[in-house]
Protein backbone atom coordinates (compact mmCIF):
# COMPACT_ATOMS: atom_id res chain seq x y z
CA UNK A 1 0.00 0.00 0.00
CA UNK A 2 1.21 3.75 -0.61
CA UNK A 3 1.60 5.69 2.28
CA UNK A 4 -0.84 8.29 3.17
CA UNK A 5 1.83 10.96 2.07
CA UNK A 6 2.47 9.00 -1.22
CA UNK A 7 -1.00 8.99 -1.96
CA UNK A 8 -1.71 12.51 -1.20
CA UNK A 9 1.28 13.23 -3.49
CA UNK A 10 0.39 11.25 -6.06
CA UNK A 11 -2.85 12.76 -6.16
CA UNK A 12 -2.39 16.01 -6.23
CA UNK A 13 -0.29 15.28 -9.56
CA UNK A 14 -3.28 14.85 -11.27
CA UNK A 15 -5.00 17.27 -13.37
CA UNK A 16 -8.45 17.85 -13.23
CA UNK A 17 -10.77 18.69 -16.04
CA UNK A 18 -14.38 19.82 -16.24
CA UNK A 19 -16.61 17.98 -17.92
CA UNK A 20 -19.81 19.21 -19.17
CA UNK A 21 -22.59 16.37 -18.74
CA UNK A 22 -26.50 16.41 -18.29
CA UNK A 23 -26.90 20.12 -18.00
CA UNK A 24 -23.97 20.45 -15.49
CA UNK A 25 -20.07 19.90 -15.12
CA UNK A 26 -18.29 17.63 -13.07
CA UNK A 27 -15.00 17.82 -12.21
CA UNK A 28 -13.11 14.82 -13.54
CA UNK A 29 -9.62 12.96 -12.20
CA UNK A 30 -8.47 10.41 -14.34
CA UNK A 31 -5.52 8.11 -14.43
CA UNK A 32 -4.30 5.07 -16.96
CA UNK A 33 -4.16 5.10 -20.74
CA UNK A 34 -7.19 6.36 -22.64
CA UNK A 35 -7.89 4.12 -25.23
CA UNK A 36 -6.96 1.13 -24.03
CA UNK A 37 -7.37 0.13 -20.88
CA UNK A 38 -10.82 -0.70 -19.39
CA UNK A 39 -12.63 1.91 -17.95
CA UNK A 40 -13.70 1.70 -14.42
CA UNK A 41 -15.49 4.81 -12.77
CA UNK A 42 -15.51 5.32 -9.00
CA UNK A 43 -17.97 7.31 -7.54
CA UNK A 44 -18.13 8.78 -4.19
CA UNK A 45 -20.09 9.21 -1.51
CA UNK A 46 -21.43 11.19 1.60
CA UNK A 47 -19.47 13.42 2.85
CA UNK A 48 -16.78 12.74 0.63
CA UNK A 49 -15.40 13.87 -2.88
CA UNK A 50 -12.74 12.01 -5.69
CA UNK A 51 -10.43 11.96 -3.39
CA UNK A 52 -11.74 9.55 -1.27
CA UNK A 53 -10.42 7.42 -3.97
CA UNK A 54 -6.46 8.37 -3.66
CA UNK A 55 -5.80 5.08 -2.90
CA UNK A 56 -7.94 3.19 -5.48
CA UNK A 57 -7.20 5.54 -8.50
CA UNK A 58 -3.56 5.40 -8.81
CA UNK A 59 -3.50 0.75 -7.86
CA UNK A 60 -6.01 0.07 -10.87
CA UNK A 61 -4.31 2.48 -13.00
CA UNK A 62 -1.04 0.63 -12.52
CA UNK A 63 -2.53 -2.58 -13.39
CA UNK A 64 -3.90 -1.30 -16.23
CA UNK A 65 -7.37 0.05 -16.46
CA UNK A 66 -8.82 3.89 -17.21
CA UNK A 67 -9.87 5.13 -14.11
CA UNK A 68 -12.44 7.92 -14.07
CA UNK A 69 -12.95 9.50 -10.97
CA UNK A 70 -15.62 12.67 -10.30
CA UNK A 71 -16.52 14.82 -7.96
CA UNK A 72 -20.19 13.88 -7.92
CA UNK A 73 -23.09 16.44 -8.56
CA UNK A 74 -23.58 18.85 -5.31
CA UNK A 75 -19.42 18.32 -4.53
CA UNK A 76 -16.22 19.56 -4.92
CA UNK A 77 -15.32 20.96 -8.18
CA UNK A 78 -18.35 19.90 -9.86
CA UNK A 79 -21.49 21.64 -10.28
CA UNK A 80 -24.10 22.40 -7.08
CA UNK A 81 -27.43 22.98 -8.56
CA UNK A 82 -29.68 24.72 -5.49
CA UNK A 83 -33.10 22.60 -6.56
CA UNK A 84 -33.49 19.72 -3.92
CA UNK A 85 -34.92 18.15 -7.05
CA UNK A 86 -32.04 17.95 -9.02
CA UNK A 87 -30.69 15.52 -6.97
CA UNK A 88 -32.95 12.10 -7.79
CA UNK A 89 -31.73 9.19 -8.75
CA UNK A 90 -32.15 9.42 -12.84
CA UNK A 91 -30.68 12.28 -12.60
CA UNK A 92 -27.54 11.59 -10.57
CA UNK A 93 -27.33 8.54 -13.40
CA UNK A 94 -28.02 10.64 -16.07
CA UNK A 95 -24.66 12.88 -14.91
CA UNK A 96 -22.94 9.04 -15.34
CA UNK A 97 -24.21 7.86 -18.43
CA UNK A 98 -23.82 11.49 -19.95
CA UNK A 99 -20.05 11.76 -18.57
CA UNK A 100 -19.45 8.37 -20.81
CA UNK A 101 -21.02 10.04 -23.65
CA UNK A 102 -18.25 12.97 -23.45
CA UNK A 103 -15.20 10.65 -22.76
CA UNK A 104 -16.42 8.60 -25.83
CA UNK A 105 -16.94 5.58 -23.76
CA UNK A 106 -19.58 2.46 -24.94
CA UNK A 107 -19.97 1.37 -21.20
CA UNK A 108 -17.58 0.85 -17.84
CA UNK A 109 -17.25 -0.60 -14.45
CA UNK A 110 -18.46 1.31 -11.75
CA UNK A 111 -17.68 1.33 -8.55
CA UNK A 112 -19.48 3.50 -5.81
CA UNK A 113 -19.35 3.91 -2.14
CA UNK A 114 -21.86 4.88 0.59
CA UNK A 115 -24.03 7.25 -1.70
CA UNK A 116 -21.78 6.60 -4.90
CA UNK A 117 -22.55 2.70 -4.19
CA UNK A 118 -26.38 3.32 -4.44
CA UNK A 119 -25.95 5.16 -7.60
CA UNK A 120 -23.83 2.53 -9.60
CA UNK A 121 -26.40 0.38 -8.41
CA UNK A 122 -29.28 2.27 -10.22
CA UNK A 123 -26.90 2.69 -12.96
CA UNK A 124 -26.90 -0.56 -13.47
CA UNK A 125 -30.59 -0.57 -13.67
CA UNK A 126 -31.92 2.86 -15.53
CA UNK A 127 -28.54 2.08 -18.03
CA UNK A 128 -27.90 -1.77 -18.15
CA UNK A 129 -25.96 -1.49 -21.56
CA UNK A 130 -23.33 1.30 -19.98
CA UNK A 131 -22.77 -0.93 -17.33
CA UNK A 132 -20.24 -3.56 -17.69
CA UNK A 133 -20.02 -4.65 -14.13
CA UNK A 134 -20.48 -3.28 -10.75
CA UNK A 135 -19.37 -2.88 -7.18
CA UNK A 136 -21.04 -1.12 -4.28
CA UNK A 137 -18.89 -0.65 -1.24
CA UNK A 138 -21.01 -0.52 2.03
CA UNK A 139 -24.24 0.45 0.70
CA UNK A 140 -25.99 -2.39 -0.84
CA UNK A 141 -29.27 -3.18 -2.81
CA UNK A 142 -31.94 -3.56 -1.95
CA UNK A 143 -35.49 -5.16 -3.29
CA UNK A 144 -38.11 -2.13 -3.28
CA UNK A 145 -39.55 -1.10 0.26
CA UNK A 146 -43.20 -1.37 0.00
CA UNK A 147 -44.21 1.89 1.41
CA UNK A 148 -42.01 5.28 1.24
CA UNK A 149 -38.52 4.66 2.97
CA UNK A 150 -38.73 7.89 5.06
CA UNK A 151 -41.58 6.28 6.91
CA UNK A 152 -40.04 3.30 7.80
CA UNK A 153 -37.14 5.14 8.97
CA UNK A 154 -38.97 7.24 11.44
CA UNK A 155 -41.15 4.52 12.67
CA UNK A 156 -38.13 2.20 13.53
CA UNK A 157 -35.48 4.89 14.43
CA UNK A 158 -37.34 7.85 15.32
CA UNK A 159 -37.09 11.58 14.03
CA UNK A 160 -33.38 12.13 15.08
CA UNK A 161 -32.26 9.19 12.78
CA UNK A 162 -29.30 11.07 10.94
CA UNK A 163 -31.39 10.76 7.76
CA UNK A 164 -34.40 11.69 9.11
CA UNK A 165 -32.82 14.72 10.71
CA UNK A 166 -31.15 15.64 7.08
CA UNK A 167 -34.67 15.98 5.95
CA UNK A 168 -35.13 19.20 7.95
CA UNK A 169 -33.29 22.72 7.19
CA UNK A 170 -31.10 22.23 10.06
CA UNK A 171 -28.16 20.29 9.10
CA UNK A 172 -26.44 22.99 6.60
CA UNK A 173 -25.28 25.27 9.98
CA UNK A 174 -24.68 22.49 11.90
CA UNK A 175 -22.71 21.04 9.68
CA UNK A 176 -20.72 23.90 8.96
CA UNK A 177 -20.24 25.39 12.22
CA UNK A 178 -16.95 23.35 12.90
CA UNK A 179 -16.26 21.12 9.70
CA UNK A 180 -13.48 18.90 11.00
CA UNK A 181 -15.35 17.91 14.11
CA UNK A 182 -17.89 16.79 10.94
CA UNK A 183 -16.36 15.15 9.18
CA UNK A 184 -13.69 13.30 12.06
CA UNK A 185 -17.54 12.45 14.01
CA UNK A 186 -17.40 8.68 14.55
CA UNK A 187 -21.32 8.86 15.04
CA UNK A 188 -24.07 10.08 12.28
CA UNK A 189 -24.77 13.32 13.12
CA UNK A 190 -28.10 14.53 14.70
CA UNK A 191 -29.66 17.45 16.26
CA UNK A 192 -28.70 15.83 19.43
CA UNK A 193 -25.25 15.90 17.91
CA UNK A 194 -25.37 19.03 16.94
CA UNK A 195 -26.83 20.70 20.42
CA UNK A 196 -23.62 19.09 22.14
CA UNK A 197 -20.73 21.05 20.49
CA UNK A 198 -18.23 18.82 21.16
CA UNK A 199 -14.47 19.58 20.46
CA UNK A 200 -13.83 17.24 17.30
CA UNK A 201 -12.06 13.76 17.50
CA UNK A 202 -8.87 12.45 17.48
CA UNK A 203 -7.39 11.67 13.75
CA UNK A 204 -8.12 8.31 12.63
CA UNK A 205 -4.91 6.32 11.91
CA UNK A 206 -5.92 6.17 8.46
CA UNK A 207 -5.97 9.60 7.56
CA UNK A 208 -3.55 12.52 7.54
CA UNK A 209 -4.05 16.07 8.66
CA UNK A 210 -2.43 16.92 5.02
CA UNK A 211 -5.66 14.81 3.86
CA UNK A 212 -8.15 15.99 6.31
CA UNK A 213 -6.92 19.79 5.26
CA UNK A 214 -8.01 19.26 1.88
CA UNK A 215 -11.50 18.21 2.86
CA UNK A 216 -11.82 20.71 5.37
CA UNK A 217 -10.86 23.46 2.56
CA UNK A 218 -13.21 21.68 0.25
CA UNK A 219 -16.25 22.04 2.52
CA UNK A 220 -15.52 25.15 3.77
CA UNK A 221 -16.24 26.63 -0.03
CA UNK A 222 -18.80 24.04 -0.75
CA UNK A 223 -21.03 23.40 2.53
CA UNK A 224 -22.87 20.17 2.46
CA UNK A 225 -26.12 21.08 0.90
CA UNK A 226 -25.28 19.66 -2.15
CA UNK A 227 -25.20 16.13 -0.66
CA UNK A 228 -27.95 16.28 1.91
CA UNK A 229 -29.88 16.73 -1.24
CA UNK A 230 -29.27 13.29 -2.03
CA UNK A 231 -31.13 12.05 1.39
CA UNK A 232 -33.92 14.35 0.58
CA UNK A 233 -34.71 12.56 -2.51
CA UNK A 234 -35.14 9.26 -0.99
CA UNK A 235 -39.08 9.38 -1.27
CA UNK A 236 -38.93 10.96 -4.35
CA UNK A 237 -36.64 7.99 -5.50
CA UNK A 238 -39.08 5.35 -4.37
CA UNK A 239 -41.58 6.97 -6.41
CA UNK A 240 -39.49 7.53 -9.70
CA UNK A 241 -38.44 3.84 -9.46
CA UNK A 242 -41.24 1.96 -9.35
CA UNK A 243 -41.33 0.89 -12.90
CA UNK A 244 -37.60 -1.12 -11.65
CA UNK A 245 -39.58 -2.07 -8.71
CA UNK A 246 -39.36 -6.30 -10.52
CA UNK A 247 -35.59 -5.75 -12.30
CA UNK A 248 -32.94 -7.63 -10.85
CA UNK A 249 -29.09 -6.65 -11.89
CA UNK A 250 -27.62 -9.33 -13.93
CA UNK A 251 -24.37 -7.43 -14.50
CA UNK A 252 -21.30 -8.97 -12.38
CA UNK A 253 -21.25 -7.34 -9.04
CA UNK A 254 -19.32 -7.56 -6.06
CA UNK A 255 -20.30 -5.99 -2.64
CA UNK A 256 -18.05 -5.33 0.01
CA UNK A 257 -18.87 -3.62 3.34
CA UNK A 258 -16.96 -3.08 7.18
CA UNK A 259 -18.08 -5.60 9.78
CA UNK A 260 -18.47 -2.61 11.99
CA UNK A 261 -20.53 -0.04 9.61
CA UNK A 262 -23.26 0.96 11.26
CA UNK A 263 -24.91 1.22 7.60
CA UNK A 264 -25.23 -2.72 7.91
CA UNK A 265 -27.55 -2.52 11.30
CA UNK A 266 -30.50 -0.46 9.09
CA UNK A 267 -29.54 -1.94 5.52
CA UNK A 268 -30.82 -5.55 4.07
CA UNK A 269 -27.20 -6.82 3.19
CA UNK A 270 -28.85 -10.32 3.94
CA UNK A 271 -31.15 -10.26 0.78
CA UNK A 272 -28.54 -9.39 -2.55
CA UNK A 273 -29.55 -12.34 -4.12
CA UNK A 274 -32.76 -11.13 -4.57
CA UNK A 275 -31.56 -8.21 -6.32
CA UNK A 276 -27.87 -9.12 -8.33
CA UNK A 277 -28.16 -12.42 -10.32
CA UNK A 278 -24.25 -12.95 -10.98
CA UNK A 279 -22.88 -12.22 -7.91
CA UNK A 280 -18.72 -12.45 -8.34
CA UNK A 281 -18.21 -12.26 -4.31
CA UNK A 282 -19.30 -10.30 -1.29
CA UNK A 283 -16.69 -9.31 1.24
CA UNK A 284 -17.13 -8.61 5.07
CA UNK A 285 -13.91 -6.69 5.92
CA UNK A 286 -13.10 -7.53 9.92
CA UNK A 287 -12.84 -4.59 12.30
CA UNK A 288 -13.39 -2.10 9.53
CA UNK A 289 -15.86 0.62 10.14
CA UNK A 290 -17.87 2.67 6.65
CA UNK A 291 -15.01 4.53 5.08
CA UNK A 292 -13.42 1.11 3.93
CA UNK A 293 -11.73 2.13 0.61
CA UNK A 294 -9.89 5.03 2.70
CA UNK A 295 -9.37 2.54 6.13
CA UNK A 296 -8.77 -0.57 4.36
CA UNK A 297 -7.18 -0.06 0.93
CA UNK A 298 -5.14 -2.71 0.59
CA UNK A 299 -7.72 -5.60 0.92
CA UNK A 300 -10.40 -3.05 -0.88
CA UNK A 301 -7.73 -2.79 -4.06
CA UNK A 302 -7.17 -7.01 -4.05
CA UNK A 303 -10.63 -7.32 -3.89
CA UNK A 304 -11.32 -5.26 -6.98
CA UNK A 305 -8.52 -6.44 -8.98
CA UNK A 306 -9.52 -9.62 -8.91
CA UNK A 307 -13.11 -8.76 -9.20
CA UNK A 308 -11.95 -6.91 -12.82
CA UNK A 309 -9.59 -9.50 -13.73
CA UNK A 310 -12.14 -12.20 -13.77
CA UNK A 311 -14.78 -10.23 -15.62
């Protein structure tokens, strides 16, 4: 594995471009040889940008694949529309399927975590010929809920469930108000987390303050709006999708999540077969917590290695 410092280095030797895709831009990092290797896109997740893929980006270029990594809608260098609405699900796959379009890509393997992981999913689903294969990393799929999600998630974990809580105006101050106590929180933050104004945590071992700096600058410019308006779509999502609400994804997949995320305690990660049909493996990482790519990068790059080599 590179170092954290080697990674942050190699990282910031690439050069960004902005690419203009469904109405917006995203900001796009991408390493490997156009043109010839495979193309595998990673996409992020909440509260994270591209660079939550340092360590992914520069181990599957080496071995020989185009990787494509954006800042997703409502991020980073990419575009932050203010509509709530222009955060739903086609859209957020239309951004995908469009940014293949301007790279003059057929299809590619994507790869998404926490938010990132439900949109390959859907990718798969709303674009099943752009999608070669796919990988969600803690987030998995799941069959369709059969009432609105929001109401199941206040019925079984109350109002000050983090994404109940994101549903309300509140979160953008709070969040703001002292970013690196945000994003160093080991807990999902609340209004109850919010009222305590707590001095932040300790650095995990897995990440730098050279790293942490360069989200910390990021959000201060950006705020988090941008991806709290992907949890305020969620209802709107269970509407837009119903005519999915019988597809399965028959694409090769591969799931992977930390045996302490707390996303697996709320998320069915017991019922994938229902949903992917050619499963290639599904990997339960010991001790690791949600930010697995960043915590665990060694085991996360072996596991998709081999996951592409076998496709």
């Amino acid at each position: 594995m590179a170092t954290d410092s080697s990674a942050l280095a190699a990282w910031e030797k690439l050069v960004p471009r902005q690419v203009a895709t469904n109405g917006i831009e995203l900001r796009v990092f991408e390493a490997g040889e156009a043109g010839t290797g495979v193309p595998v896109v990673l996409c992020h997740g909440f509260p994270e940008l591209a660079f939550s893929w340092r360590h992914q980006i520069t181990a599957l270029a080496d071995a020989g694949y185009r990787v494509i990594v954006p800042d997703m809608r409502g991020y980073g260098g990419s575009s932050r529309p203010a509509d709530p609405a222009a955060y739903d699900m086609a859209t957020l796959c239309g951004d995908l399927a469009g940014l293949l379009d301007a790279l003059g890509l057929d299809d590619a393997v994507f790869v998404g975590h926490d938010w990132g992981a439900a949109v390959v999913w859907h990718m798969a689903l709303l674009h099943p010929d752009r999608v070669r294969a796919v990988a969600g990393l803690s987030v998995p799929p799941a069959p369709r809920a059969p009432v609105p999600p929001m109401s199941i998630l206040r019925s079984r974990l109350g109002d000050d469930f983090y994404i109940c809580w994101f549903q309300t105006t509140e979160p953008e101050n709070a969040l703001r108000a002292d970013i690196r106590r945000t994003l160093l929180s080991r807990e999902a933050p609340t209004a109850a987390w919010a009222a305590r104004q707590e001095p932040a945590e300790r650095l995990p071992s897995w990440l730098t303050e050279d790293e942490l700096a360069l989200y910390v600058r990021t959000f201060e410019e950006t705020g988090f709006t941008g991806g709290l308006n992907y949890y305020r779509n969620i209802d709107r999502n269970w509407e837009l999708m119903e005519p999915l609400a019988e597809r399965t994804i028959d694409q090769p997949s591969l799931f992977a999540i930390g045996s302490r995320d707390p996303v697996g305690t709320f998320s069915a990660t017991d019922r994938l077969d229902r949903v992917l049909t050619d499963q290639r493996g599904q990997l339960v990482l010991d001790g690791a917590g949600h930010w697995i790519q960043q915590q665990r990068p060694d085991e996360i790059n072996a596991a998709l290695l081999d996951f592409l080599t076998g496709l």
